[in-house]
PDB file of N, CA and C in Angstrom:
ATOM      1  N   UNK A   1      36.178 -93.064 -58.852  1.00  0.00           N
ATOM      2  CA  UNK A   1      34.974 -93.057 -59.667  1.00  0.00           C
ATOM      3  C   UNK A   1      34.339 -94.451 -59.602  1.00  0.00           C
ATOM      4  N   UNK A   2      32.875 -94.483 -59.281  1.00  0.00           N
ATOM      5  CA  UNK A   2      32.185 -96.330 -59.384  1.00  0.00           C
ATOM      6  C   UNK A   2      32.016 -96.526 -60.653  1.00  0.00           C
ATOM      7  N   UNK A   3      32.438 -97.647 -61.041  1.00  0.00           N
ATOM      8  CA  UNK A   3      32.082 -98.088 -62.186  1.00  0.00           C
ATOM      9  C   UNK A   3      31.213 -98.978 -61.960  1.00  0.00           C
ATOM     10  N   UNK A   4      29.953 -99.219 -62.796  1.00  0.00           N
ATOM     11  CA  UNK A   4      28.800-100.588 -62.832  1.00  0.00           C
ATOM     12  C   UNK A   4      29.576-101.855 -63.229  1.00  0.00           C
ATOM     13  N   UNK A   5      29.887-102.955 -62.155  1.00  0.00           N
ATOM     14  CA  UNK A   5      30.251-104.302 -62.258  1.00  0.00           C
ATOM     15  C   UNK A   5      29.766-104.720 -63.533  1.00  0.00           C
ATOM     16  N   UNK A   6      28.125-104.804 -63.203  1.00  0.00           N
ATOM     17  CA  UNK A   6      27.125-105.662 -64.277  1.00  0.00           C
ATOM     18  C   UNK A   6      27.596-104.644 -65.633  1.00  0.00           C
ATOM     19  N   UNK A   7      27.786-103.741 -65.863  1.00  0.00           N
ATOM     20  CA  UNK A   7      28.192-103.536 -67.381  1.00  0.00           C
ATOM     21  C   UNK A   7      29.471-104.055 -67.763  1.00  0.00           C
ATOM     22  N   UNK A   8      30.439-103.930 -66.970  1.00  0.00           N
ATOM     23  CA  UNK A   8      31.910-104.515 -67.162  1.00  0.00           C
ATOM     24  C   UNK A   8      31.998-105.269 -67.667  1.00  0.00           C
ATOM     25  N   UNK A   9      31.246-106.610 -66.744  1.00  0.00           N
ATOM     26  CA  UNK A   9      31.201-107.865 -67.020  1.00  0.00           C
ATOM     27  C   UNK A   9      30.057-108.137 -68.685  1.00  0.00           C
ATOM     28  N   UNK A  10      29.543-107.492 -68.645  1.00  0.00           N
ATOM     29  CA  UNK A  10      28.801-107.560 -70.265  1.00  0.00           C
ATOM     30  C   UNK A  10      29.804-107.147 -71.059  1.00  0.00           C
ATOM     31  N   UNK A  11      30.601-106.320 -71.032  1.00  0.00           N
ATOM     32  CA  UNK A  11      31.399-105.631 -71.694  1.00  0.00           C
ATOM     33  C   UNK A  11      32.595-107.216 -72.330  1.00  0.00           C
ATOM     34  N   UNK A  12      32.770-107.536 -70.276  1.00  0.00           N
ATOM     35  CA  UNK A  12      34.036-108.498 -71.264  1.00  0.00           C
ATOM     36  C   UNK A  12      33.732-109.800 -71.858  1.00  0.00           C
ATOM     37  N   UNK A  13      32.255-110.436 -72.008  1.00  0.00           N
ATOM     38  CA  UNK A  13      31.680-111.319 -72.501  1.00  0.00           C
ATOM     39  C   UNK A  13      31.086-111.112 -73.653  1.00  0.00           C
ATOM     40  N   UNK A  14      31.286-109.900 -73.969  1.00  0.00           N
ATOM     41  CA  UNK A  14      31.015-109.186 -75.535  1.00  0.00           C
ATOM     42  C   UNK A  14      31.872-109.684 -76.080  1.00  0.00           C
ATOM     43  N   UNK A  15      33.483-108.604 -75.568  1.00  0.00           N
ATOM     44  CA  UNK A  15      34.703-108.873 -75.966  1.00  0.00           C
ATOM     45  C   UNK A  15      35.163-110.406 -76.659  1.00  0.00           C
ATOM     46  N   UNK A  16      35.029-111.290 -75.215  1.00  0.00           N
ATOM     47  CA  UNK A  16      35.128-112.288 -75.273  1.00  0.00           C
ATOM     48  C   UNK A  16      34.466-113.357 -76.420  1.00  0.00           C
ATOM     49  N   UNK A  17      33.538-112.912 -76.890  1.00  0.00           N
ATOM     50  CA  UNK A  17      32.691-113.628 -77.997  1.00  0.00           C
ATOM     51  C   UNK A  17      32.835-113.212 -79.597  1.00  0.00           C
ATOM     52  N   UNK A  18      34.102-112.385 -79.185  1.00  0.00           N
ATOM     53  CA  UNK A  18      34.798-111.592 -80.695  1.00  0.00           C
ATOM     54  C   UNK A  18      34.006-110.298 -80.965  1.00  0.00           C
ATOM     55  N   UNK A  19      33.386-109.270 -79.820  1.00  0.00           N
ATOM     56  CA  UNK A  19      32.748-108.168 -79.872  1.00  0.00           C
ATOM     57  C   UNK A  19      33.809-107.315 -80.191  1.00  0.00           C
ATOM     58  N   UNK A  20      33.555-106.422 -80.227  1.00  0.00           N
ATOM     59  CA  UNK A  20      34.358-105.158 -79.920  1.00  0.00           C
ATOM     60  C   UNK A  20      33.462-103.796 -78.737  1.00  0.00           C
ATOM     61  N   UNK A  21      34.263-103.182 -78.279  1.00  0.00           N
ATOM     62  CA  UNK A  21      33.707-101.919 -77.283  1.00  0.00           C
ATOM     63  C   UNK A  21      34.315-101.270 -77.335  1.00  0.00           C
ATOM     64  N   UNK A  22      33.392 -99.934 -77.560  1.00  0.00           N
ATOM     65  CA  UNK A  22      34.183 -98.305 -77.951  1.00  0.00           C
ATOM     66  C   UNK A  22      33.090 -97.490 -76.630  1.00  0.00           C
ATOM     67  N   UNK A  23      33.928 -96.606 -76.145  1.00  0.00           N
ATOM     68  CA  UNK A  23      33.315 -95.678 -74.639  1.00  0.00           C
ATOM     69  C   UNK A  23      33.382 -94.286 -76.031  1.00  0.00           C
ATOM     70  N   UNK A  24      32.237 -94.210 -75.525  1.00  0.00           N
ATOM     71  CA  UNK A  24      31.806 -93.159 -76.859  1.00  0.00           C
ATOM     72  C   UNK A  24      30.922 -92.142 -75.544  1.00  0.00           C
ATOM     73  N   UNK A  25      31.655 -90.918 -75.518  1.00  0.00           N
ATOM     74  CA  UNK A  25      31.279 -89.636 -74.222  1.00  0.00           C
ATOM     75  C   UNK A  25      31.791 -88.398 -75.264  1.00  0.00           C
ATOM     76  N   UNK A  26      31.062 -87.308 -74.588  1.00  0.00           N
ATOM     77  CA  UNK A  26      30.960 -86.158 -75.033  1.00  0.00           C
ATOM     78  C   UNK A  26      32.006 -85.601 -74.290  1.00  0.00           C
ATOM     79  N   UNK A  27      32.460 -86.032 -72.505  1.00  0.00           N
ATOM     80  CA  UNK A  27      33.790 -85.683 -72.325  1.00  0.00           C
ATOM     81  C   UNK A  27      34.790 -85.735 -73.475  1.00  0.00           C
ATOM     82  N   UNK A  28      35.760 -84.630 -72.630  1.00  0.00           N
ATOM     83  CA  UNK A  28      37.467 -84.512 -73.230  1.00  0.00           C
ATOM     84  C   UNK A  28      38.008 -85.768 -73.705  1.00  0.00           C
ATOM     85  N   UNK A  29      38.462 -86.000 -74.851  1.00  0.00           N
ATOM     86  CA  UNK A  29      38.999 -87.437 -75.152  1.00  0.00           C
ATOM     87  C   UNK A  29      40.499 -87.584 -74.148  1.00  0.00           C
ATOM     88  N   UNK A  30      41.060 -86.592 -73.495  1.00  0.00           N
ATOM     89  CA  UNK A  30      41.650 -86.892 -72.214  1.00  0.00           C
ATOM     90  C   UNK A  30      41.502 -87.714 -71.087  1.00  0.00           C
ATOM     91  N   UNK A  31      40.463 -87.185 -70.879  1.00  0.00           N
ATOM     92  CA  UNK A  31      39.706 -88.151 -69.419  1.00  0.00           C
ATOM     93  C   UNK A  31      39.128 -89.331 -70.327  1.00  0.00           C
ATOM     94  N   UNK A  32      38.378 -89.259 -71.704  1.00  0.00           N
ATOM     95  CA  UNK A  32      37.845 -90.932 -72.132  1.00  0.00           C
ATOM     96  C   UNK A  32      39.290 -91.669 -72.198  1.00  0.00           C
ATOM     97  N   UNK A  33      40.098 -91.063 -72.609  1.00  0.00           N
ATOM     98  CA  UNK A  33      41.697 -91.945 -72.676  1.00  0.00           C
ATOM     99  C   UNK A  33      42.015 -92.353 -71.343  1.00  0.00           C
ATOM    100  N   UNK A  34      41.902 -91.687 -70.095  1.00  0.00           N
ATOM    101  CA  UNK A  34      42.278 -91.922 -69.108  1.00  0.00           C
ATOM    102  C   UNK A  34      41.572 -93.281 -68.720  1.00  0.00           C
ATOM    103  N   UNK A  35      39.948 -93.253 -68.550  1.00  0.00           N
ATOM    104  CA  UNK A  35      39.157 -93.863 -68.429  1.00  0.00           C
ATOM    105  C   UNK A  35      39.143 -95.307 -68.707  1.00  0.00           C
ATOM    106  N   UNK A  36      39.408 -95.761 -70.255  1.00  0.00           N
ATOM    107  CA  UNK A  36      39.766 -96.346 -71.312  1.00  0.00           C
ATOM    108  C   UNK A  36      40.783 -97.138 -70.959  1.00  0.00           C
ATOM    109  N   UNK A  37      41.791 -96.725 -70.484  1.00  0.00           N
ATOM    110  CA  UNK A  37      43.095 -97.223 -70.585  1.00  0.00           C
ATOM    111  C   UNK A  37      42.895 -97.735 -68.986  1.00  0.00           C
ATOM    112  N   UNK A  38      42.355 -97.435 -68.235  1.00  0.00           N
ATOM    113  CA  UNK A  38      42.256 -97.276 -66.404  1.00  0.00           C
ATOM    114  C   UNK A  38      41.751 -99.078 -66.808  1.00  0.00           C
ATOM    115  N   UNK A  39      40.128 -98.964 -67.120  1.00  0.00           N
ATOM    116  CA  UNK A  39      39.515-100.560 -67.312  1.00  0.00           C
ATOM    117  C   UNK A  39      40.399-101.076 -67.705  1.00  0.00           C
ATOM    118  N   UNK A  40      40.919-100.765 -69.309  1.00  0.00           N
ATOM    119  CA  UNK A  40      41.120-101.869 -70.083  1.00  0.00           C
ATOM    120  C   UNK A  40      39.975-102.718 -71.070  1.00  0.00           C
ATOM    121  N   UNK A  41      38.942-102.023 -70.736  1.00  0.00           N
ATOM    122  CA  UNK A  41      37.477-103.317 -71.797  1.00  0.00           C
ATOM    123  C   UNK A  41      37.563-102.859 -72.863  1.00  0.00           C
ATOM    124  N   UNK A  42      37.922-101.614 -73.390  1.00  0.00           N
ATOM    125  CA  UNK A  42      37.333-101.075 -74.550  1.00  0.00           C
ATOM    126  C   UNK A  42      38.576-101.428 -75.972  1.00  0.00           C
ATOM    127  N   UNK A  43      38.334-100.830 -76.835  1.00  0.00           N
ATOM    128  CA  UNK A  43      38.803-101.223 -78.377  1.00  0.00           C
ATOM    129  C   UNK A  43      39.702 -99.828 -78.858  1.00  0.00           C
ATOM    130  N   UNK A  44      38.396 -98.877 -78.448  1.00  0.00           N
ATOM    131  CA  UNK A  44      38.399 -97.326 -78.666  1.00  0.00           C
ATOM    132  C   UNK A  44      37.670 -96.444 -78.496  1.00  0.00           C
ATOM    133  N   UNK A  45      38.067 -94.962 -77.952  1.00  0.00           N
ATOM    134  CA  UNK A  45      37.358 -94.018 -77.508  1.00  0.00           C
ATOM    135  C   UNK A  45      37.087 -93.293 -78.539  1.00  0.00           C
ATOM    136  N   UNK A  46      36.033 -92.836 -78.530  1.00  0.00           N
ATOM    137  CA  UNK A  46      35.609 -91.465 -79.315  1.00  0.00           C
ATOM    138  C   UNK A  46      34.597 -90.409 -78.019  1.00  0.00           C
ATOM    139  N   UNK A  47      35.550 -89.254 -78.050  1.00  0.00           N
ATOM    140  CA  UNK A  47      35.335 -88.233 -77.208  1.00  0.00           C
ATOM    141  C   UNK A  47      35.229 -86.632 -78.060  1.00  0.00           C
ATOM    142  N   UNK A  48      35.050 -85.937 -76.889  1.00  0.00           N
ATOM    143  CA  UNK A  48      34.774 -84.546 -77.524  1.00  0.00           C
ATOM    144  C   UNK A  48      36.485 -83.784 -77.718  1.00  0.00           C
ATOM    145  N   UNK A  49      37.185 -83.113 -78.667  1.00  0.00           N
ATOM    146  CA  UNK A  49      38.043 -82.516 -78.937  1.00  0.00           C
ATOM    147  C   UNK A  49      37.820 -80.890 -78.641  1.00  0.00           C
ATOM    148  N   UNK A  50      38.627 -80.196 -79.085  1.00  0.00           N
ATOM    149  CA  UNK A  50      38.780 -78.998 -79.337  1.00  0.00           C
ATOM    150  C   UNK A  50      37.689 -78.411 -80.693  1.00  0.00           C
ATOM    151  N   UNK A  51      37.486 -79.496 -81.314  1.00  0.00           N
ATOM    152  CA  UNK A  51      36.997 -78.980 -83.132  1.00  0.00           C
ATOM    153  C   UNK A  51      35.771 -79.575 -82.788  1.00  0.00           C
ATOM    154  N   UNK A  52      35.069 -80.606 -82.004  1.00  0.00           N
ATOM    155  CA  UNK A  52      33.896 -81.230 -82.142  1.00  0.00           C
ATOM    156  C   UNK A  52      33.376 -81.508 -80.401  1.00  0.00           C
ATOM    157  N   UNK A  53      32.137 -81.018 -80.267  1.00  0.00           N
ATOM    158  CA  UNK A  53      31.687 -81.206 -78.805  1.00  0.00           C
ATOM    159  C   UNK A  53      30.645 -82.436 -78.664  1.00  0.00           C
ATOM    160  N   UNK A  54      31.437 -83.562 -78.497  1.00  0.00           N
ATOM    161  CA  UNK A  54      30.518 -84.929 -78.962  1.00  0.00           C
ATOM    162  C   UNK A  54      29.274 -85.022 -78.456  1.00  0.00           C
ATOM    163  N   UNK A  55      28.106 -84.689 -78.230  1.00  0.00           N
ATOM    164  CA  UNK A  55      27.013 -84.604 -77.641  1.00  0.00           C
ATOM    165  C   UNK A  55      26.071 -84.470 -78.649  1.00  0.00           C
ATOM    166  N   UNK A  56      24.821 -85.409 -78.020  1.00  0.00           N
ATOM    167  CA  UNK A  56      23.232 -85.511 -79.009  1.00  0.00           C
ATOM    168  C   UNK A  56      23.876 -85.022 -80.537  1.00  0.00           C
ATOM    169  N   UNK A  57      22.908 -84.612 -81.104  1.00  0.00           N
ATOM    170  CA  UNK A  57      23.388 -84.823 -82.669  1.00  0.00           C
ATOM    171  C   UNK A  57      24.914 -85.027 -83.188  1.00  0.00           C
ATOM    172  N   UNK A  58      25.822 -84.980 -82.715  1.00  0.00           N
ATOM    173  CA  UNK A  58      27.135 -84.620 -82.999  1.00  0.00           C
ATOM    174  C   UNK A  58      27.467 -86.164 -83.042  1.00  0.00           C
ATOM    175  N   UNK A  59      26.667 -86.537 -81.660  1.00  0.00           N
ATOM    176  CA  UNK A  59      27.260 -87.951 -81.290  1.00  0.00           C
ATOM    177  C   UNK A  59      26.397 -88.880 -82.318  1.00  0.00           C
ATOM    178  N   UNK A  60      25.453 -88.538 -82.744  1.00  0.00           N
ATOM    179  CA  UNK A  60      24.414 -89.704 -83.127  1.00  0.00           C
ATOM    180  C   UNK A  60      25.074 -89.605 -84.845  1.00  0.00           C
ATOM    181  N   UNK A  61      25.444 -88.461 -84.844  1.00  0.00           N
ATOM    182  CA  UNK A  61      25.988 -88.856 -86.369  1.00  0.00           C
ATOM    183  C   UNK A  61      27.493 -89.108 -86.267  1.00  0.00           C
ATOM    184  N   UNK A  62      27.869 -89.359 -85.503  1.00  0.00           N
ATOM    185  CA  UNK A  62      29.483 -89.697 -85.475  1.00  0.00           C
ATOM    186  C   UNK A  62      29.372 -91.027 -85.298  1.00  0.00           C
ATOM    187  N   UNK A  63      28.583 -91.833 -84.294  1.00  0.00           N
ATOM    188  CA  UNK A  63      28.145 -93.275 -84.657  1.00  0.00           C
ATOM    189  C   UNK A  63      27.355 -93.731 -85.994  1.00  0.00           C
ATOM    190  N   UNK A  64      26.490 -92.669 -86.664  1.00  0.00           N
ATOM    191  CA  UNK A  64      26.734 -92.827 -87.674  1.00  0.00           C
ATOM    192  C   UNK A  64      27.552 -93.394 -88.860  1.00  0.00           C
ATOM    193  N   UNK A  65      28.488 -92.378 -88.709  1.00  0.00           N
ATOM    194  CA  UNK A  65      29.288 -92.353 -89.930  1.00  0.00           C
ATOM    195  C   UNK A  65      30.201 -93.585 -89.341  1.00  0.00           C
ATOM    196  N   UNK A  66      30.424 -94.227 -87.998  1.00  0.00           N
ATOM    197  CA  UNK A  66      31.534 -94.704 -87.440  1.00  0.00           C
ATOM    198  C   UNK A  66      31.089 -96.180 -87.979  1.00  0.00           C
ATOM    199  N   UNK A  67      29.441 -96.418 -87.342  1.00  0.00           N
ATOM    200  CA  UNK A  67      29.003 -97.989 -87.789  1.00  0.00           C
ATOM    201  C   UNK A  67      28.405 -98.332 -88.827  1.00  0.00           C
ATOM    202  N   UNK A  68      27.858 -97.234 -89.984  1.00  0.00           N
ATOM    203  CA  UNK A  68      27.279 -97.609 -90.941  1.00  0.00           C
ATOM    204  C   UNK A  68      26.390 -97.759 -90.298  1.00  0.00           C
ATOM    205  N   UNK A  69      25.451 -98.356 -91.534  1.00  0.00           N
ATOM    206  CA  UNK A  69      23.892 -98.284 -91.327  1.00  0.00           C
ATOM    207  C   UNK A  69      23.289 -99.924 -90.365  1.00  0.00           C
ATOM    208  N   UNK A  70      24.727-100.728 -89.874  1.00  0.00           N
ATOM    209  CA  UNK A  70      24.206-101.723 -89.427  1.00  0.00           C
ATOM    210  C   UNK A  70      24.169-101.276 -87.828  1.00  0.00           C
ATOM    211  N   UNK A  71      24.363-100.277 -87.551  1.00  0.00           N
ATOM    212  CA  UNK A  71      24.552 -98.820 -86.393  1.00  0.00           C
ATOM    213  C   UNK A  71      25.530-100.056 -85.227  1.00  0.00           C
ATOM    214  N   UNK A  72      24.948 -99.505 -83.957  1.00  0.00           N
ATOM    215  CA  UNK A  72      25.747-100.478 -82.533  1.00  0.00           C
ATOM    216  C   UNK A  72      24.395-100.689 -81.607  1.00  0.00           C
ATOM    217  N   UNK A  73      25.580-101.515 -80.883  1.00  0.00           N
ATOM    218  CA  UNK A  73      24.279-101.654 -79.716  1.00  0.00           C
ATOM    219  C   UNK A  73      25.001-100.803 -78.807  1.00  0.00           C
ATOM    220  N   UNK A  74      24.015 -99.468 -77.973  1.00  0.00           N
ATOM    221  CA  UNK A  74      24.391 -98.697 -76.510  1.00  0.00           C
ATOM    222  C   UNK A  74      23.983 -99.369 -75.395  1.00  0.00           C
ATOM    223  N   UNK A  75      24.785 -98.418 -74.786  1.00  0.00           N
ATOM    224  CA  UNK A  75      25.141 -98.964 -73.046  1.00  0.00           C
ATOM    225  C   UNK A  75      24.832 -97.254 -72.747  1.00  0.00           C
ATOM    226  N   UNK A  76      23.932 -96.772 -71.963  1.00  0.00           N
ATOM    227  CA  UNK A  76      24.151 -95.806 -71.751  1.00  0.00           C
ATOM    228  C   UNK A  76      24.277 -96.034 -70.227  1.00  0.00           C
ATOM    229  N   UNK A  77      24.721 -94.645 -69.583  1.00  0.00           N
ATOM    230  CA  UNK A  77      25.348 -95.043 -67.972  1.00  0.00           C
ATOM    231  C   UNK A  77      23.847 -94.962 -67.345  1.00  0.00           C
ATOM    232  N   UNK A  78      22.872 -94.229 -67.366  1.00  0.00           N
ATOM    233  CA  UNK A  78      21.602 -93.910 -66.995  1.00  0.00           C
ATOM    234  C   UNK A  78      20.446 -94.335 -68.072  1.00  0.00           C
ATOM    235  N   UNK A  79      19.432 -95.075 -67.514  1.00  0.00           N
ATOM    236  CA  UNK A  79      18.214 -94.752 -68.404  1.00  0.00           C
ATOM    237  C   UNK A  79      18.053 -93.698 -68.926  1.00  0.00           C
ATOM    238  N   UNK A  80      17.297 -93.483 -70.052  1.00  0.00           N
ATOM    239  CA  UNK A  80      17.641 -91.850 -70.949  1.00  0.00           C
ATOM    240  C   UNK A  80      15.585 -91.669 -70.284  1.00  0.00           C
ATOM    241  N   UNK A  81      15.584 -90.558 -69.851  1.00  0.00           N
ATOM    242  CA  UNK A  81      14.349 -89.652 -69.744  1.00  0.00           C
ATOM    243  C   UNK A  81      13.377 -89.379 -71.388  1.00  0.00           C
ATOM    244  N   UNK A  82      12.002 -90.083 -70.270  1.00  0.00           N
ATOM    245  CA  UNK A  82      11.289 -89.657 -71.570  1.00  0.00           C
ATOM    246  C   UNK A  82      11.225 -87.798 -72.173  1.00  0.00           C
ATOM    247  N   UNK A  83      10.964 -87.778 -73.579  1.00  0.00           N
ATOM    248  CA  UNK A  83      11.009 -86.190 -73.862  1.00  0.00           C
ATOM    249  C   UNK A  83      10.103 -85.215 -73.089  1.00  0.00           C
ATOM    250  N   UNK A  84      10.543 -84.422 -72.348  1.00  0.00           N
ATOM    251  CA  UNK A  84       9.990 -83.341 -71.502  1.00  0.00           C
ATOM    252  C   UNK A  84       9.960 -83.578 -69.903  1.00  0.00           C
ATOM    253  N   UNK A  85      10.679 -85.097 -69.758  1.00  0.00           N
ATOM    254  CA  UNK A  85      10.520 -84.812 -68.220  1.00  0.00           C
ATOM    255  C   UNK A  85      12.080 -84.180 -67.744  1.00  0.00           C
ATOM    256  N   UNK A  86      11.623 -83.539 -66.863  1.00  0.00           N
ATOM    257  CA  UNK A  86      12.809 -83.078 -66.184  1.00  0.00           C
ATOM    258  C   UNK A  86      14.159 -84.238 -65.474  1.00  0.00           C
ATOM    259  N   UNK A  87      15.068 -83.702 -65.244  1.00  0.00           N
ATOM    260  CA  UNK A  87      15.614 -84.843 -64.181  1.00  0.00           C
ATOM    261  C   UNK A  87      15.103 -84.333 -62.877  1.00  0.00           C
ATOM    262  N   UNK A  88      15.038 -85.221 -62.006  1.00  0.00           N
ATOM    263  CA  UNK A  88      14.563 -85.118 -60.227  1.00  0.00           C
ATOM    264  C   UNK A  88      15.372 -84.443 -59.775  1.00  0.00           C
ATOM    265  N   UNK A  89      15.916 -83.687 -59.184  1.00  0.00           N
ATOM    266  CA  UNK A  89      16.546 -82.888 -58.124  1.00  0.00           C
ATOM    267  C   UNK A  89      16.520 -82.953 -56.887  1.00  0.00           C
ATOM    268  N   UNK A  90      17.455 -82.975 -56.008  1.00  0.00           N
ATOM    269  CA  UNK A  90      17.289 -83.516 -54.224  1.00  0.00           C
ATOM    270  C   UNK A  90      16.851 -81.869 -53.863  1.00  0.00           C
ATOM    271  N   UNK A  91      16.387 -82.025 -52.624  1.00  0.00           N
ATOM    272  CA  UNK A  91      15.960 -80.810 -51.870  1.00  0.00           C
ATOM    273  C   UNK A  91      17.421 -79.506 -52.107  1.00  0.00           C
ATOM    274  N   UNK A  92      18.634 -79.527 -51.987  1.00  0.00           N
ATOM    275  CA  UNK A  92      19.071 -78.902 -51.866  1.00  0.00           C
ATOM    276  C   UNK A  92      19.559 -78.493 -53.708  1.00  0.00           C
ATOM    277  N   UNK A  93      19.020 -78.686 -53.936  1.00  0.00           N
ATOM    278  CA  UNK A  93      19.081 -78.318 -55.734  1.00  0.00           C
ATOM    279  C   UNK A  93      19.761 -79.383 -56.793  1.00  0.00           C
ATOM    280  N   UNK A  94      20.494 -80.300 -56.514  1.00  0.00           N
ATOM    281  CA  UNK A  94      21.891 -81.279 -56.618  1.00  0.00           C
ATOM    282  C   UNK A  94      20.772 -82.487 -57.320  1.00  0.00           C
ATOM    283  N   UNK A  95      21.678 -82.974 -58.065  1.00  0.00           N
ATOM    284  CA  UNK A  95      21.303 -84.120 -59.387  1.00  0.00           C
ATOM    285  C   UNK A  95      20.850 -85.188 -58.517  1.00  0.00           C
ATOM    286  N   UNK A  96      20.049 -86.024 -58.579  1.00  0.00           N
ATOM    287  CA  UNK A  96      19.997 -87.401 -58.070  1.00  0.00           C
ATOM    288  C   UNK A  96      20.591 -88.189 -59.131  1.00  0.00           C
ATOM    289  N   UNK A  97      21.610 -88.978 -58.743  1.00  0.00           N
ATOM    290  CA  UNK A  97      22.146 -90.010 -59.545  1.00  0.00           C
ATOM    291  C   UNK A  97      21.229 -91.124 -59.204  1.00  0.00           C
ATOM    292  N   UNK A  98      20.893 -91.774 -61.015  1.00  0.00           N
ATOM    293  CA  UNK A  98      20.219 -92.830 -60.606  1.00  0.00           C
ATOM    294  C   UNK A  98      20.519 -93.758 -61.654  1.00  0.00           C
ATOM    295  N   UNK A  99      20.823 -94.719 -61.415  1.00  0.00           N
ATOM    296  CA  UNK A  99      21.682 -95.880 -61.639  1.00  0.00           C
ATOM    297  C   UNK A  99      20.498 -97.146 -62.200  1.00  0.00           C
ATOM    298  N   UNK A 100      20.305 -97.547 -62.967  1.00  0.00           N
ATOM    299  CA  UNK A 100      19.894 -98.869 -62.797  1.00  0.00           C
ATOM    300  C   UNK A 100      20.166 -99.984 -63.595  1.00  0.00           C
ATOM    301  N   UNK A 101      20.014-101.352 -63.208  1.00  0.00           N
ATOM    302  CA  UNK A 101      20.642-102.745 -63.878  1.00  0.00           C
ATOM    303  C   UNK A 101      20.451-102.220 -65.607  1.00  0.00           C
ATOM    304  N   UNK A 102      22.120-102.660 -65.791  1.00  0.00           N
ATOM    305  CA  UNK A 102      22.124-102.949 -66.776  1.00  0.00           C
ATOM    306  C   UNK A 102      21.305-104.014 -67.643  1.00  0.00           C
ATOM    307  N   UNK A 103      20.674-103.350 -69.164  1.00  0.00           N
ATOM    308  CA  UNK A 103      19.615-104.593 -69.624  1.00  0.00           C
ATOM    309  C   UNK A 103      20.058-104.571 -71.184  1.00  0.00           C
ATOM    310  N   UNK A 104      20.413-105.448 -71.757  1.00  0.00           N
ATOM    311  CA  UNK A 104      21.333-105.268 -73.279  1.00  0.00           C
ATOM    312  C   UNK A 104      19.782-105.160 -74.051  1.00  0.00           C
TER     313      UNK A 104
END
């Protein structure tokens, strides 16, 4: 799996400055554990279970309730799409992954 250098390295100069970092995914908290534990940057995962499918509202109030009202700062893996555009699609139907510099 690629991981983004340039977030890593934000990640451990967070750390490093007495931050903390939580990988907060709507995946299986299996694979975020796997994930998690693979780097090493993070504090703690919060993932999707059996009882809760961490995604859009689920997630926004679980950081909620997690940071209080002084909330966090995100890292998301992709720029988030303005409301109503589609994602791009390659000719043969398949996602374009699109990646770009991390910007805090």
């Amino acid at each position: 799996m690629p991981y983004r250098s340039d977030l890593l390295a934000y990640i451990a100069e967070h750390r490093a400055a007495g931050g903390q970092a939580f990988l907060v995914t709507a995946s299986p908290r299996p694979w975020a554990d796997a994930v998690a534990h693979h780097l090493g940057v993070f504090d703690d995962t919060c993932a999707s279970t059996t009882a809760i499918n961490l995604k859009g509202l689920a997630k926004a109030e679980h950081l909620a309730e997690r940071f209080g009202p002084q909330g966090s700062r995100i890292c998301r893996r992709q720029p988030r799409r303005p409301p109503g555009v589609a994602a791009r699609r390659r000719s043969d139907g398949s996602r374009r992954q699109r990646t770009a510099p991390y910007r805090p």
